[in-house]
Protein backbone atom coordinates (compact mmCIF):
# COMPACT_ATOMS: atom_id res chain seq x y z
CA UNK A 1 -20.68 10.74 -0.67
CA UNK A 2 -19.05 14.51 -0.78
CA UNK A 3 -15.56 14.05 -1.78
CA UNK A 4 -12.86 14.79 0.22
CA UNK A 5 -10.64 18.07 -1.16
CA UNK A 6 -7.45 16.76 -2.71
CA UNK A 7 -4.42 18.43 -0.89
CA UNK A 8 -0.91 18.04 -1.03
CA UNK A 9 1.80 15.64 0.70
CA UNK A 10 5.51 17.27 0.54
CA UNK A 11 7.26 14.42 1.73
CA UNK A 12 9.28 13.32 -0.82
CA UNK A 13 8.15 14.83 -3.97
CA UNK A 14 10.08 17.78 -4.33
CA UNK A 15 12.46 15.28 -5.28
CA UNK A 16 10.45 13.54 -7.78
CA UNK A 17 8.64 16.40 -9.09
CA UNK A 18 10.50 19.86 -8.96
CA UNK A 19 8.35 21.52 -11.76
CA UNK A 20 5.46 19.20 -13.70
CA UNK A 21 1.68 20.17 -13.62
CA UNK A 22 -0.29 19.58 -11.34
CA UNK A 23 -2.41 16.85 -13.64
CA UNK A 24 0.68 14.71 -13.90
CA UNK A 25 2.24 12.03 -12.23
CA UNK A 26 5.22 9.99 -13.36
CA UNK A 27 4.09 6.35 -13.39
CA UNK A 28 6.25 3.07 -13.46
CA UNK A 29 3.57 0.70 -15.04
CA UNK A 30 -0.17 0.26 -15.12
CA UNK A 31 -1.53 -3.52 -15.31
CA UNK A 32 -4.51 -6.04 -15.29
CA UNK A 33 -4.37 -9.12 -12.68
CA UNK A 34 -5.68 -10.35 -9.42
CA UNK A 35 -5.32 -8.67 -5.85
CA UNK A 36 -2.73 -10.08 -4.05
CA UNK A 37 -3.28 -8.85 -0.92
CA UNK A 38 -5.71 -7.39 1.67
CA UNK A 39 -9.47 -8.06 1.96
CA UNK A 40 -9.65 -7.27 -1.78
CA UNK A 41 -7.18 -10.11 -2.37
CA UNK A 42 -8.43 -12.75 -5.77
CA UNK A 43 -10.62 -9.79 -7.28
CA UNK A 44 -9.55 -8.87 -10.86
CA UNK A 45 -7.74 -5.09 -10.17
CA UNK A 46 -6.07 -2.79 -12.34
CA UNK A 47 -2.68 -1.73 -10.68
CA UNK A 48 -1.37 2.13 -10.83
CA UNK A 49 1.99 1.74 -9.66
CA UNK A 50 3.76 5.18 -9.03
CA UNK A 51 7.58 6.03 -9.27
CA UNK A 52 9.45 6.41 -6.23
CA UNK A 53 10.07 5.75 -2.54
CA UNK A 54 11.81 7.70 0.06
CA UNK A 55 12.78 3.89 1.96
CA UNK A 56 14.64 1.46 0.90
CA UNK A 57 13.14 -1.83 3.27
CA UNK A 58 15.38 -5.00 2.93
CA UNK A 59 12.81 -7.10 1.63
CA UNK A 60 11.00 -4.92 -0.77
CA UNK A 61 10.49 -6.67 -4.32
CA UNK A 62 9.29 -3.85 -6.44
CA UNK A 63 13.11 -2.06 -6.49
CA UNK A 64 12.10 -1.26 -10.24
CA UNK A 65 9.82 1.48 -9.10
CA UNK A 66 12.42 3.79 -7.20
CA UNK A 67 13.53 5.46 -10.40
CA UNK A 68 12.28 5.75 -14.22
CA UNK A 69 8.65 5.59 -15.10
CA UNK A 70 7.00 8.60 -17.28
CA UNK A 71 5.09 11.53 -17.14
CA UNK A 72 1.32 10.78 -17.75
CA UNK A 73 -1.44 12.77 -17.13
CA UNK A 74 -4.16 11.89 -14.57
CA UNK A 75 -7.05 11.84 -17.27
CA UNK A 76 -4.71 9.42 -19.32
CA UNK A 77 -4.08 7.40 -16.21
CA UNK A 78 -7.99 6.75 -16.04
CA UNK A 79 -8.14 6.19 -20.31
CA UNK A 80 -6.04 3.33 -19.19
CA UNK A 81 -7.46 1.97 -16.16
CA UNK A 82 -11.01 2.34 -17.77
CA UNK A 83 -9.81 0.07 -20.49
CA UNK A 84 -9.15 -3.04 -18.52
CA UNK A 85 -12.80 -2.97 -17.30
CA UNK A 86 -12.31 -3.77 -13.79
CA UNK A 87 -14.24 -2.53 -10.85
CA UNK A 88 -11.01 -2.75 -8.56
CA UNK A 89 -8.40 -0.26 -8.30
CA UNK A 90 -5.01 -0.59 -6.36
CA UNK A 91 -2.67 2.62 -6.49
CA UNK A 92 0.47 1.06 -5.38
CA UNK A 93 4.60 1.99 -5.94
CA UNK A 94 7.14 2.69 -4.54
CA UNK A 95 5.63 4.79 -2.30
CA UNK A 96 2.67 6.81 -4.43
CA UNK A 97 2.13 9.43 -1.66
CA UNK A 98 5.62 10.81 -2.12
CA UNK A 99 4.33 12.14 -5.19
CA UNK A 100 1.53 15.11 -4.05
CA UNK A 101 -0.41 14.59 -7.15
CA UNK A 102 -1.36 10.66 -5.93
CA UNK A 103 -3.82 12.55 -3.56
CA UNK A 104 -5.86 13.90 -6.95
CA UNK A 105 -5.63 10.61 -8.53
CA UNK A 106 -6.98 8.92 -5.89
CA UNK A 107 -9.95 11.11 -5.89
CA UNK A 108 -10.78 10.75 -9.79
CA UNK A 109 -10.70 7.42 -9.56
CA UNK A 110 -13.42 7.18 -6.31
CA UNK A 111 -15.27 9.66 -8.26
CA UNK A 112 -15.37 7.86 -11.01
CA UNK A 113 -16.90 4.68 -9.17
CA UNK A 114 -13.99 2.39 -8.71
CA UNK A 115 -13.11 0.33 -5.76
CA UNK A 116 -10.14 2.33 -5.21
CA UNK A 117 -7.23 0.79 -2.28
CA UNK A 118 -3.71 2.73 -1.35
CA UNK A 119 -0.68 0.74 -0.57
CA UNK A 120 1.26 3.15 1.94
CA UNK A 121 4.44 2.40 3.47
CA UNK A 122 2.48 4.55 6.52
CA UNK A 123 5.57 6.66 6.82
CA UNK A 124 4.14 9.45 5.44
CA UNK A 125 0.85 11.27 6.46
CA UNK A 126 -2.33 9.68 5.22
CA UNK A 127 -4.50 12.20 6.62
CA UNK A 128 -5.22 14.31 3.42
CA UNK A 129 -6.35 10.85 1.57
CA UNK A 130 -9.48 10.62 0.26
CA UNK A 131 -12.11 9.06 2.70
CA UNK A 132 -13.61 7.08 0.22
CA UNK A 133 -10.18 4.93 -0.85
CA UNK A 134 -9.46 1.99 1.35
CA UNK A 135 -6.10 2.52 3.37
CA UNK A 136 -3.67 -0.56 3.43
CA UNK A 137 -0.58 0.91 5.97
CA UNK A 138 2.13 -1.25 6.13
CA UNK A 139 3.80 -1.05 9.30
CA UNK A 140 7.92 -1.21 9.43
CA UNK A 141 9.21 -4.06 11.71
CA UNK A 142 12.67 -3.84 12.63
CA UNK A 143 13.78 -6.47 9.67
CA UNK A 144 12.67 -4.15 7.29
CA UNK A 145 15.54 -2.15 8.15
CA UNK A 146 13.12 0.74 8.56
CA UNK A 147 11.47 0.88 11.64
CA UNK A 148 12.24 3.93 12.61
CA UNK A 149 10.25 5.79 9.42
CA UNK A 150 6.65 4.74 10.91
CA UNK A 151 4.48 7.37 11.54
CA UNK A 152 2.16 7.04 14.31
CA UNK A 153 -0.17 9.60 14.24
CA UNK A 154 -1.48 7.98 10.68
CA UNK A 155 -2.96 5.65 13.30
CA UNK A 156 -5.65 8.61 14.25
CA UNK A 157 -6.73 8.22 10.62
CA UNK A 158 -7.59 4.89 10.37
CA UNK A 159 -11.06 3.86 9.41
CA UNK A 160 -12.91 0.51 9.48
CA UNK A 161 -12.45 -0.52 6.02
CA UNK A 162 -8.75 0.10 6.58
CA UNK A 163 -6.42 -2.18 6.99
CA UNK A 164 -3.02 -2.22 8.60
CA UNK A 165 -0.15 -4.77 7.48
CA UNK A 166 3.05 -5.89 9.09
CA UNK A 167 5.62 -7.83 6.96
CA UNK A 168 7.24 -10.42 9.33
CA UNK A 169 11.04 -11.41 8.86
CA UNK A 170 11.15 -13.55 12.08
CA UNK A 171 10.07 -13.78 15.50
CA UNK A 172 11.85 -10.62 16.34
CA UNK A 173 9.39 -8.98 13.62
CA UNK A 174 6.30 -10.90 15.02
CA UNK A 175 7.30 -10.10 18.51
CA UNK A 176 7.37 -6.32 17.59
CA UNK A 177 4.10 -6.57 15.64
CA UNK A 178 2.02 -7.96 18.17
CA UNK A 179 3.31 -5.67 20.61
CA UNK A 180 2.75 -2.44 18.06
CA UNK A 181 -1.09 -3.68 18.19
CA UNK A 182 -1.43 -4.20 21.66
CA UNK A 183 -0.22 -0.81 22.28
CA UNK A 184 -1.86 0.66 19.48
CA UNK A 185 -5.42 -1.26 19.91
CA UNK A 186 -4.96 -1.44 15.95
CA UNK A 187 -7.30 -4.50 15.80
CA UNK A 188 -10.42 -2.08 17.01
CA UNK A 189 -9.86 0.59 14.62
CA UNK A 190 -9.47 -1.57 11.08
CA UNK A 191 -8.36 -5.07 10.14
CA UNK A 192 -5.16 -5.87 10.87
CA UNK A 193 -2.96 -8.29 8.20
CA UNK A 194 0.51 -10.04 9.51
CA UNK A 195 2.08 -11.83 5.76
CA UNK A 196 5.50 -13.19 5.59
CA UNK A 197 8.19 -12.37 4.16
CA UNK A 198 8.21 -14.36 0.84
CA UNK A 199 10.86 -17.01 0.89
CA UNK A 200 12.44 -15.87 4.63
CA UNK A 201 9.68 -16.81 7.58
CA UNK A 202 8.00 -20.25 6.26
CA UNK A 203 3.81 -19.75 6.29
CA UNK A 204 3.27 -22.32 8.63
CA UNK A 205 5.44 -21.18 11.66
CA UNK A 206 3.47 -17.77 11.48
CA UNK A 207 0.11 -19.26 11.67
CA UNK A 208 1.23 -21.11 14.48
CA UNK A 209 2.55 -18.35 15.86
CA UNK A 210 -0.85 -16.59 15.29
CA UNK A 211 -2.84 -19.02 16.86
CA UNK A 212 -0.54 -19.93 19.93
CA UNK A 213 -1.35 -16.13 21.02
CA UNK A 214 -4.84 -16.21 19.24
CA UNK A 215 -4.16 -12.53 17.93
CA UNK A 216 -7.31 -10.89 16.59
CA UNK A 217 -5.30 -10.81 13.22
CA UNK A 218 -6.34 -12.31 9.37
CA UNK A 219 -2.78 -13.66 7.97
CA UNK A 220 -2.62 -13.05 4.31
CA UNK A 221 0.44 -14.92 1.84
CA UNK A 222 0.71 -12.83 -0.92
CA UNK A 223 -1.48 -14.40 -3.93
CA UNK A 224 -0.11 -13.13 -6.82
CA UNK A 225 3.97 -14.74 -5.70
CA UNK A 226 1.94 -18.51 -5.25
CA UNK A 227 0.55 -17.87 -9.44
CA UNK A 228 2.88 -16.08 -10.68
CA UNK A 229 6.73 -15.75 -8.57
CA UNK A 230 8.81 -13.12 -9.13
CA UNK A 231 7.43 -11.77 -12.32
CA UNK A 232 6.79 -7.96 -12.92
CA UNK A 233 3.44 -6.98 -13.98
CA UNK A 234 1.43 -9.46 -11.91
């Protein structure tokens, strides 16, 4: 498959990045476990987890990644990654694409013949990612306290093997959701995932939510909080 030019993403990084080289990216952690989430979810993946995020949703649980981390070079990036010897890659934060250099990364690691997914906040513009890297979008409902940072026209560069999350707080949340992909006919451009939030919307009343409207939607509980909680590098 010809690979898709690299280019960069502003948003964000001239905050994160005023000077570096091009080949690096600061990086909060890099880690071995199982997929949480999405239609990759149970497969053994190595996680790249970037510094930084331009939003600050109520429920987010990865907080540690909005500051710190250190400089490391793409090629040492992939030393690592290669040295878990997993076929699954999940470049992750934060938010990675408010770092322009996540774009390159991304397209080492699908030339190097990884399995490679984005998680992306989908407030800033996906359309410079590499065709080849699987697209999770996680849409803002209003109890993530920022609805108002989604931007729709990354719904133009959805593909199949995308996918399309929504985090859901309550029926408020659910009630937006649905109604984001009716308007959006999100379930005939990629898969679309509703999960909720751990601890705050109880499993059961969203699949019965689900199936009361029988929404063309997979529900996904996040795997990795069921094995291991709360803890960081899992």
């Amino acid at each position: 498959m010809t690979t898709v030019a690299a280019r960069g993403v502003a948003a964000g990084d001239a905050a994160i990045d005023p000077a570096q080289s091009p080949e690096r990216l600061r990086i909060t952690e890099i880690f071995h476990s199982l997929q949480g989430e999405a239609d990759a979810v149970g497969w053994p993946t190595v996680f790249v987890r970037l510094t930084g995020c331009p939003l600050r949703c109520t429920w987010c649980d990865t907080t540690y990644s909005f500051h710190g981390g250190e400089w490391r070079t793409i090629d040492a990036v992939l030393e690592e990654v290669a040295s878990h010897g997993a076929r699954h890659v999940c470049v992750t934060g934060g938010e990675p694409l408010s770092q322009k250099r996540c774009l390159a990364l991304l397209a080492r690691l699908c030339d190097a013949g990884y399995e490679v997914s984005l998680e992306t906040s989908g407030a800033i513009d996906v359309g410079d990612v590499d065709l080849r890297v699987r697209k999770v979008v996680d849409l803002k409902a209003p109890g993530s306290g920022e609805v108002e940072r989604n931007l729709w026209s990354n719904v133009e560069h959805l593909l199949p093997h995308d996918q399309v999350k929504a985090v859901i707080a309550d029926r408020a949340d659910y009630d937006w959701a649905v109604a984001r992909v009716r308007e959006h006919a999100l379930d005939t451009r990629c898969q679309v995932l509703f999960s909720p939030v751990h601890g705050q919307l109880a499993p059961r009343e969203l699949a019965e939510w689900i199936l009361a409207d029988r929404l063309p939607v997979r529900m996904q509980m996040q795997l990795h909080k069921l094995l291991w909680g709360e803890e960081p590098g899992h």
